[in-house]
Protein backbone atom coordinates (compact mmCIF):
# COMPACT_ATOMS: atom_id res chain seq x y z
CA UNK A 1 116.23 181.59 -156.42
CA UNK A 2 118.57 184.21 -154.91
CA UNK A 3 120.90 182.70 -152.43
CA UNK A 4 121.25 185.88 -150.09
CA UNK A 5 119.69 184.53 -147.09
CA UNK A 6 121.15 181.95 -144.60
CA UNK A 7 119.11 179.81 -142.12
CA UNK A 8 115.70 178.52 -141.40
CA UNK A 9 114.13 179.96 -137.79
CA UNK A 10 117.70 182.34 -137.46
CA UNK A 11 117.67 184.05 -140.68
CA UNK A 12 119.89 186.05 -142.22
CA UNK A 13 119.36 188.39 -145.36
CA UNK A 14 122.71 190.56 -146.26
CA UNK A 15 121.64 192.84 -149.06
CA UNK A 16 124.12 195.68 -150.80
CA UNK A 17 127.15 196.01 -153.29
CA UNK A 18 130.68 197.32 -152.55
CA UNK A 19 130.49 200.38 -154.26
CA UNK A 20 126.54 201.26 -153.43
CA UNK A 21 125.15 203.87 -151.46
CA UNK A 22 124.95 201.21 -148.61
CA UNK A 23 125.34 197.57 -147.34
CA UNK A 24 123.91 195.76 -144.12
CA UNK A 25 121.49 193.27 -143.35
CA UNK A 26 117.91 191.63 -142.07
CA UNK A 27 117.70 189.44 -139.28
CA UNK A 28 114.41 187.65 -139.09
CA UNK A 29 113.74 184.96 -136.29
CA UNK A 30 115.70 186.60 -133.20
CA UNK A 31 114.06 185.93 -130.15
CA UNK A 32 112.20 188.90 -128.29
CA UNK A 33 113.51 190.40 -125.16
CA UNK A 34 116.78 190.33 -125.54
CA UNK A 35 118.93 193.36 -125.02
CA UNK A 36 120.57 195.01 -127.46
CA UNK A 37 121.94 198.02 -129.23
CA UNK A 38 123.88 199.39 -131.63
CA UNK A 39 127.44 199.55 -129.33
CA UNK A 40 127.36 195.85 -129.26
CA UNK A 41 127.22 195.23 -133.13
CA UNK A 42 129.75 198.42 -133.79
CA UNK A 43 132.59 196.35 -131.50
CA UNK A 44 132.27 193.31 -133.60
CA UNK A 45 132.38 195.39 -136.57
CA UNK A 46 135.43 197.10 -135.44
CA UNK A 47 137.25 193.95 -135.44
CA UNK A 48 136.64 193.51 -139.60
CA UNK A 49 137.26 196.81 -140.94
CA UNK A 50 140.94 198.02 -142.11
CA UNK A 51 143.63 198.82 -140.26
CA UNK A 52 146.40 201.77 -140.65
CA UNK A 53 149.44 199.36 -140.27
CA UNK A 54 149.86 198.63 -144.31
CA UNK A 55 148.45 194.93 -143.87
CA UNK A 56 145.06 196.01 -145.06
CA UNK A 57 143.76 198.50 -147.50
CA UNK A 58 143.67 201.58 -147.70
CA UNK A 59 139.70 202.07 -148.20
CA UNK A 60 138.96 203.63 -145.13
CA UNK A 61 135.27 202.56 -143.82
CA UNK A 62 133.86 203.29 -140.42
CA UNK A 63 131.28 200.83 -140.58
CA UNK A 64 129.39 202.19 -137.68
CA UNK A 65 126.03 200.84 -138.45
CA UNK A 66 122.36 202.18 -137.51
CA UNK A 67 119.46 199.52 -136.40
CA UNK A 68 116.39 200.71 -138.61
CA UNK A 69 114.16 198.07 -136.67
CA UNK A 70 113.25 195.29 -134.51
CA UNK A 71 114.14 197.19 -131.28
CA UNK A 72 112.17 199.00 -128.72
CA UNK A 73 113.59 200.46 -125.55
CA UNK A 74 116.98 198.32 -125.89
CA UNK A 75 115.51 194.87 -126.35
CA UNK A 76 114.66 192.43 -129.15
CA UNK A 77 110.89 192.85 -129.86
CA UNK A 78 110.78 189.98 -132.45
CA UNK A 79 109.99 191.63 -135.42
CA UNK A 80 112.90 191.37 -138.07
CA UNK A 81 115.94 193.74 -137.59
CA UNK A 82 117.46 196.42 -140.15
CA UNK A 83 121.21 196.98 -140.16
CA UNK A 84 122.46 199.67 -142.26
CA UNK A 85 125.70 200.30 -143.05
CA UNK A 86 126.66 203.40 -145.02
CA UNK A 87 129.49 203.09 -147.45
CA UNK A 88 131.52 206.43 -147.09
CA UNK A 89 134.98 205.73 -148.87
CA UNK A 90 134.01 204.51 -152.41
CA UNK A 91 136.22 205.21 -155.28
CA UNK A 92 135.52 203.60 -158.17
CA UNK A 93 137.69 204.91 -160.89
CA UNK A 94 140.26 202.57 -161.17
CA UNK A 95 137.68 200.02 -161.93
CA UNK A 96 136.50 201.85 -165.06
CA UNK A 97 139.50 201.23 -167.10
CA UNK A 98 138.97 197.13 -166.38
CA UNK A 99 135.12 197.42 -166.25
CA UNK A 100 135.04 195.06 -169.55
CA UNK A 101 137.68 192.68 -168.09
CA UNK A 102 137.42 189.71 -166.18
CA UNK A 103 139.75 189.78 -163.40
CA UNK A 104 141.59 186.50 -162.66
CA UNK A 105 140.31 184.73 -159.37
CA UNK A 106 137.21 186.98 -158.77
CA UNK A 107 133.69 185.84 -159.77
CA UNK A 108 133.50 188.67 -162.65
CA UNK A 109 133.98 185.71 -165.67
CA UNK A 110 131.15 183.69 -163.48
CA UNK A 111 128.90 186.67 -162.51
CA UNK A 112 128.44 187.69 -166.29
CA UNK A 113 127.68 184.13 -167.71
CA UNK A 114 125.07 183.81 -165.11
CA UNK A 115 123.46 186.94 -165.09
CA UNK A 116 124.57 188.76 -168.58
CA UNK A 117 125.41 191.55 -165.62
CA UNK A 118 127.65 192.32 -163.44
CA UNK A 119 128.75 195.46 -160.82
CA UNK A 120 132.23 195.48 -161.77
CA UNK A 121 132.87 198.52 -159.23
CA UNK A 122 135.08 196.61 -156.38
CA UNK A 123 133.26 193.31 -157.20
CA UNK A 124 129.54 194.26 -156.19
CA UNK A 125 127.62 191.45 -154.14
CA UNK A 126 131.05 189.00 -154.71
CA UNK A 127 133.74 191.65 -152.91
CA UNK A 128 134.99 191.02 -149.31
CA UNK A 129 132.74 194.05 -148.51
CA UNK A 130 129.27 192.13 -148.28
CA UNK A 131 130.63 190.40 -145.11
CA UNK A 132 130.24 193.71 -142.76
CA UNK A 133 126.57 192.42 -143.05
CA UNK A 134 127.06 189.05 -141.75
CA UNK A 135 129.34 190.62 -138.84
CA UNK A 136 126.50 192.65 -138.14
CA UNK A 137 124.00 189.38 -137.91
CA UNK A 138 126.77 187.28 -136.28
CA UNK A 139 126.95 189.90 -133.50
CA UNK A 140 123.50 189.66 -133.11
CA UNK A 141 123.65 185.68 -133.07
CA UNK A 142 126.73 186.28 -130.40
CA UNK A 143 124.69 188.02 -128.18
CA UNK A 144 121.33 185.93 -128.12
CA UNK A 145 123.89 182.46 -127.64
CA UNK A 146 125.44 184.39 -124.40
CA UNK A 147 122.00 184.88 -123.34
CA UNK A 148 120.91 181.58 -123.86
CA UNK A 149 124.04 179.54 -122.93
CA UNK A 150 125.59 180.40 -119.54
CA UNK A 151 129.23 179.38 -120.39
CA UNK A 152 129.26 180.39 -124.21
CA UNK A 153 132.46 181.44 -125.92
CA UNK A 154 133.32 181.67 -129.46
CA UNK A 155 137.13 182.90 -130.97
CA UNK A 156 139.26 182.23 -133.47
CA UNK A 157 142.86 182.53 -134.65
CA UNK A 158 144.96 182.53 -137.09
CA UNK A 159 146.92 179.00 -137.85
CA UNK A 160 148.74 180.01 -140.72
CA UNK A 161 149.97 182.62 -143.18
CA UNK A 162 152.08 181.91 -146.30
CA UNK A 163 152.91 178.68 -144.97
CA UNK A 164 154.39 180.25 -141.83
CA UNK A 165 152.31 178.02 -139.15
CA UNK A 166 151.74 178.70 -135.51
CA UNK A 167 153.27 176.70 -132.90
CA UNK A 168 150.61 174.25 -131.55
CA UNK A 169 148.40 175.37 -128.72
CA UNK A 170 145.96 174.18 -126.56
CA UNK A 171 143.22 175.96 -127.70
CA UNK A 172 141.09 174.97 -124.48
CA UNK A 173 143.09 177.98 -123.03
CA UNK A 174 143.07 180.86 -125.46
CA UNK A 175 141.02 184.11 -124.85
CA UNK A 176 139.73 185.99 -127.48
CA UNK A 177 140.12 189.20 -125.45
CA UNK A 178 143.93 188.08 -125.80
CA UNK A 179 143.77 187.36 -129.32
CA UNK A 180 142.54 190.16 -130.86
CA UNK A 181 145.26 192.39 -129.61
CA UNK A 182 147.79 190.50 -131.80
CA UNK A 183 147.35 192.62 -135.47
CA UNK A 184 147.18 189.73 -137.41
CA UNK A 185 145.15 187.18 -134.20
CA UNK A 186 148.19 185.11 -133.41
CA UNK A 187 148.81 183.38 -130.86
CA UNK A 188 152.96 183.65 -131.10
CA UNK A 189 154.55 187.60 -131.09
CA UNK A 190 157.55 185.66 -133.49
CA UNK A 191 155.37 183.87 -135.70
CA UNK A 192 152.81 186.92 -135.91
CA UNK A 193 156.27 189.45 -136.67
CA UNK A 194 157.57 186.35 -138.94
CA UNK A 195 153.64 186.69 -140.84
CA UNK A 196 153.98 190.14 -140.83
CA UNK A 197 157.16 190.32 -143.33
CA UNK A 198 155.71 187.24 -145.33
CA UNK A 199 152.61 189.65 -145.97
CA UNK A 200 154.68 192.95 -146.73
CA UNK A 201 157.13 191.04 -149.07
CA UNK A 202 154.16 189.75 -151.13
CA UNK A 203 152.39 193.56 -150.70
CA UNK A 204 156.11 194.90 -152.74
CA UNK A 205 155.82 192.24 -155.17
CA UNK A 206 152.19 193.04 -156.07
CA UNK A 207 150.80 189.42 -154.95
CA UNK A 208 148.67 188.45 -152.47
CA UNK A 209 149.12 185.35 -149.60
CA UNK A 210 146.85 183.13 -147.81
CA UNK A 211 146.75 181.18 -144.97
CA UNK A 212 144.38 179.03 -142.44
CA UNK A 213 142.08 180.29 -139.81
CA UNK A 214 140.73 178.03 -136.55
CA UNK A 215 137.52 178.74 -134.62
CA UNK A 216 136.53 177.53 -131.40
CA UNK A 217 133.15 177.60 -130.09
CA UNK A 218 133.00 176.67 -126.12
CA UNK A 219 130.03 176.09 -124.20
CA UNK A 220 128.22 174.32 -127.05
CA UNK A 221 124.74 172.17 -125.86
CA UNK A 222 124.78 168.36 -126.57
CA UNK A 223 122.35 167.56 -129.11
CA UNK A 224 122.68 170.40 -132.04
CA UNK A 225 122.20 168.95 -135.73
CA UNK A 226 119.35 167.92 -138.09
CA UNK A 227 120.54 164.53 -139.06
CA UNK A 228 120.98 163.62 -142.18
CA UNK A 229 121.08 166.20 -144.83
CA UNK A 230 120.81 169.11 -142.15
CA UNK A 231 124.27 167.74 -140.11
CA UNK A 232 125.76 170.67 -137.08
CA UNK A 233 129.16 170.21 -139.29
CA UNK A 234 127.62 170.24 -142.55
CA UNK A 235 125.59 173.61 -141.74
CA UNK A 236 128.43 175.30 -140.47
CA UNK A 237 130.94 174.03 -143.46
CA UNK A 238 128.49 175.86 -145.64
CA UNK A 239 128.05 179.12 -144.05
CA UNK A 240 131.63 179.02 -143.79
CA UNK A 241 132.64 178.38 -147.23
CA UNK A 242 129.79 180.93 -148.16
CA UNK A 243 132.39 183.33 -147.44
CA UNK A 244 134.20 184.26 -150.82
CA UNK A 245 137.70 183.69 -149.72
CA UNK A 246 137.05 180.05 -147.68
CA UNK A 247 138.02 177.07 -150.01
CA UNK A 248 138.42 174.51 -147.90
CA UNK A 249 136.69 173.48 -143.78
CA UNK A 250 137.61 170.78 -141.47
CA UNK A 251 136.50 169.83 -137.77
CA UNK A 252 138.88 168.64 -135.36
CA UNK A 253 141.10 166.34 -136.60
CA UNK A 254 140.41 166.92 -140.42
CA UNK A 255 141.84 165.48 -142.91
CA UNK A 256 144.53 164.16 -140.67
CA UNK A 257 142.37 161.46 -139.61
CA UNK A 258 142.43 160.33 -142.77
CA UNK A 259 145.70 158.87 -142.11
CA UNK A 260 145.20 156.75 -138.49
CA UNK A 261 143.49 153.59 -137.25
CA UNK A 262 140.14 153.37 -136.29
CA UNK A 263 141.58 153.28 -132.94
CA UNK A 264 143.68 156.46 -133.47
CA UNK A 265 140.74 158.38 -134.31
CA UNK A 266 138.08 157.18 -132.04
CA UNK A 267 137.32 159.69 -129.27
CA UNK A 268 136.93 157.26 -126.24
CA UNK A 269 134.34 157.70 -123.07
CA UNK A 270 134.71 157.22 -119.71
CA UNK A 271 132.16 158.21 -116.72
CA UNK A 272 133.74 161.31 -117.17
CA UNK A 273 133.19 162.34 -120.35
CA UNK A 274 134.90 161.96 -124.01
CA UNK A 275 138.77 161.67 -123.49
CA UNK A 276 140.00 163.43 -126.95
CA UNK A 277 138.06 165.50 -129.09
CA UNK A 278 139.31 164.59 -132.68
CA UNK A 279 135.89 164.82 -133.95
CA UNK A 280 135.64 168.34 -133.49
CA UNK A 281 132.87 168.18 -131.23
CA UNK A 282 130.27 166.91 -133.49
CA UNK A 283 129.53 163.05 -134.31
CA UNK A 284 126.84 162.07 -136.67
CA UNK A 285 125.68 165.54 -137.21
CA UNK A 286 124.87 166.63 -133.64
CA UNK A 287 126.80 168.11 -131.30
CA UNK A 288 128.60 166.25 -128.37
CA UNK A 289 129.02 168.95 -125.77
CA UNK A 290 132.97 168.84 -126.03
CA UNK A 291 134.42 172.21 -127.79
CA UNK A 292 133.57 172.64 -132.07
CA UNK A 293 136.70 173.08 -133.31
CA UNK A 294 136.74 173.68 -137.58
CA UNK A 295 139.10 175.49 -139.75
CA UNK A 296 138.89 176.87 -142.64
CA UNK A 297 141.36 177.63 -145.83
CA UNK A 298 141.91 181.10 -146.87
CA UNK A 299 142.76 181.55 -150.47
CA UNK A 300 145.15 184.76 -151.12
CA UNK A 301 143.33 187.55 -152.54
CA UNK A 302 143.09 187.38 -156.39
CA UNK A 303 143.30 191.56 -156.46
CA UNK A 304 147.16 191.71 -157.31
CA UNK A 305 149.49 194.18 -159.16
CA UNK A 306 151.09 191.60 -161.01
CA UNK A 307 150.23 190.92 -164.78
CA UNK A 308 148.50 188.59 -165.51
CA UNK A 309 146.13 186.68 -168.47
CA UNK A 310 142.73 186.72 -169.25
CA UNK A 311 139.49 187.92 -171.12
CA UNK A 312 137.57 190.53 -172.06
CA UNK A 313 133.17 190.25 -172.19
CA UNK A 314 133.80 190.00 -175.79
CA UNK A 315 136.05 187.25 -175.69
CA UNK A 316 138.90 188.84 -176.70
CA UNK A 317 142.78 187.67 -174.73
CA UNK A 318 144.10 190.87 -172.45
CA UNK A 319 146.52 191.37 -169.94
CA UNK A 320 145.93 193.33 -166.51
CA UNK A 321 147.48 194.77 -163.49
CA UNK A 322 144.83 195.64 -160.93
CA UNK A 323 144.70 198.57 -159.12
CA UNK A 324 142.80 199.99 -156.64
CA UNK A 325 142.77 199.90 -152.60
CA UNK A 326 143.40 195.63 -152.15
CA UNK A 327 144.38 193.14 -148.55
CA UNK A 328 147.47 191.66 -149.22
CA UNK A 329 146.17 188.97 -146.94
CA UNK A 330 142.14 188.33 -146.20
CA UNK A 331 143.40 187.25 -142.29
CA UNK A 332 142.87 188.87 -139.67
CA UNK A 333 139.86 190.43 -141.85
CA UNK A 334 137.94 187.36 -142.18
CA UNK A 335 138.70 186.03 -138.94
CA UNK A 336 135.61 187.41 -137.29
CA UNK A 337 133.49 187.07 -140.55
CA UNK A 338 134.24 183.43 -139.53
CA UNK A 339 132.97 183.44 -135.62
CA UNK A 340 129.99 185.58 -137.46
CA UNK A 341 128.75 182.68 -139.65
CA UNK A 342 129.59 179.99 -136.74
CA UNK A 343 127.54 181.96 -134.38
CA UNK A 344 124.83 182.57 -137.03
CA UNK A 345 124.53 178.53 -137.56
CA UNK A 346 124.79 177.77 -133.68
CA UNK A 347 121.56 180.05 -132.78
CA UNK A 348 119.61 179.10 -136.19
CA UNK A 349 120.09 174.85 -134.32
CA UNK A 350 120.13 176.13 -131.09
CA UNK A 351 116.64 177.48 -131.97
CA UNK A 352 115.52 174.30 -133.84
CA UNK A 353 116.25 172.26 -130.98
CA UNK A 354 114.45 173.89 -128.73
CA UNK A 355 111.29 173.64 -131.15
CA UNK A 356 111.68 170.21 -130.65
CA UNK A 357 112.11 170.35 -126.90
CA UNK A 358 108.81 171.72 -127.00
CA UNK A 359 107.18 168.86 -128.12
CA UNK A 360 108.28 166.25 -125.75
């Protein structure tokens, strides 16, 4: 029962509605003595929240969060930690004149059958808004995996918007420090301008756009996975697609292996080490040391001014226009919601493994 927490020794609890007094999260299982404070969460949660350059929306939260417990004197003590996270720019009034109507795309219709309940204010538990909790842990996760792994790195960027796709790269020598100074975490000034306009000329229309989002984890130790049900790809594929917008994941090659030879898509050894990396960095579950490379597919957000059909909780055919404060686009939003739930999975095995380690 429930379904809010994520992991078994690293776990995650993210607790809180859109439109409540508060959001954040508990973080049970972090290792002791491990510095931290509140700066270090805030910069990751910096990355997530809106921006003032019309691409976002116009809900304007801080998100500068508080640590209720688990630290003493700047480190880790073991114990589980509280993140709070105030919500300071709620408005839920154009949400009362829809509060009996399901909106198209969002998980009201679902919510209601389930429950007989739902927060219709911005979504509750289901909005985009319950991920500044999982930030919060993924920082967390981020900092205990630099800690732990000397050459640790973990970015992302942005593939894809509105079928506008990003030239090829070699992702082996991007820099997130580089990234993340794009506005929407390109990796091409014409593509990202060429995104912009595909995301403003869907904003006038009153639609939405999606696109496809690539993260890179660096530094990764061989031997990471539970084999079989408990798979390094599988874990991560469903904290990833736990995310409300993700509706599709792949690792390395994808679903473009689909299409080769056995010999195509074999990543060969030599004394050196694997020569391609098609598999993403995992094989049979477990981690092979080279770079985890998955994407994920971003569906456009289903908020949109446009009219469209649906129901009422009585059953009854309407027609609605949503208003309200929306994305156009969940990218670059959900780009480090992404790294958070990667980083989140990477401790939680990183942690199991060394469990077992223990016992050899």
């Amino acid at each position: 029962m429930g379904g809010n927490t994520f992991g078994r020794l690293f776990r995650v609890t993210t607790w809180g509605e859109s439109h409540g007094k508060a959001l954040g999260a508990v973080v049970d299982g972090c290792p002791p003595g491990i510095k931290l404070n509140e700066d270090e969460i805030n910069k990751e949660l910096s990355l997530r929240i809106p921006k003032s350059n019309g691409l976002s929306t116009s809900r304007k939260e801080g998100d500068r969060c508080e640590i209720l417990s688990g630290i003493f004197e700047g480190k880790t003590i073991g114990t589980p930690i509280s993140i709070l996270i105030n919500n300071r720019d709620v408005d839920s009034s154009s949400y009362e004149k829809i509060k009996n109507v399901f909106r198209p795309g969002h998980a009201d219709y679902t919510y209601f059958k389930k429950y007989g309940i739902y927060d219709y204010r911005g979504g509750g538990r289901a909005s985009g808004r319950e991920t500044a909790g999982r930030v919060a842990a993924g920082a967390i996760a981020r900092v205990v995996l630099k800690n732990e792994i000397k050459h640790f790195e973990l970015l992302s960027y942005t593939k894809s918007i509105g079928g506008i796709v990003s030239p090829e790269v070699d992702n082996r020598s991007l820099k997130r420090e580089d990234i993340i100074k794009d506005r929407l975490w390109t990796t091409d000034k014409t593509i990202s301008k060429k995104m912009t306009e595909k995301i403003l000329e869907a904003k006038s229309k009153g639609d939405s756009v999606g696109g496809v989002v690539e993260i890179v984890a660096r530094g990764v130790p061989l031997g990471l996975g539970e084999p079989v049900f408990d798979k390094l790809e599988a874990d991560i594929g469903k904290g990833l697609l736990s995310i409300g917008a993700v509706k599709g994941v792949e690792f390395g090659g994808g679903f473009n292996l689909s299409g080769l030879s056995g010999s195509e898509s074999n990543d060969q050894i030599d004394s050196k080490g694997f020569l391609t990396n098609r598999a993403g960095g995992i094989v049979g579950g477990i981690s092979n040391g080279e770079d985890i490379v998955v994407r994920v597919a971003v569906k456009p957000i289903p908020s949109i001014a446009k009219e469209q059909k649906t129901i009422d909780s009585e059953g009854n055919e309407r027609s609605i226009k949503i208003e309200g404060r929306h994305d156009p686009c969940a990218i670059p939003r959900i780009n480090p919601v992404c790294e958070a739930m990667v980083a989140i999975t990477l401790l939680d095995h990183l942690l199991i493994q060394k469990s077992i380690e223990g016992f050899k």
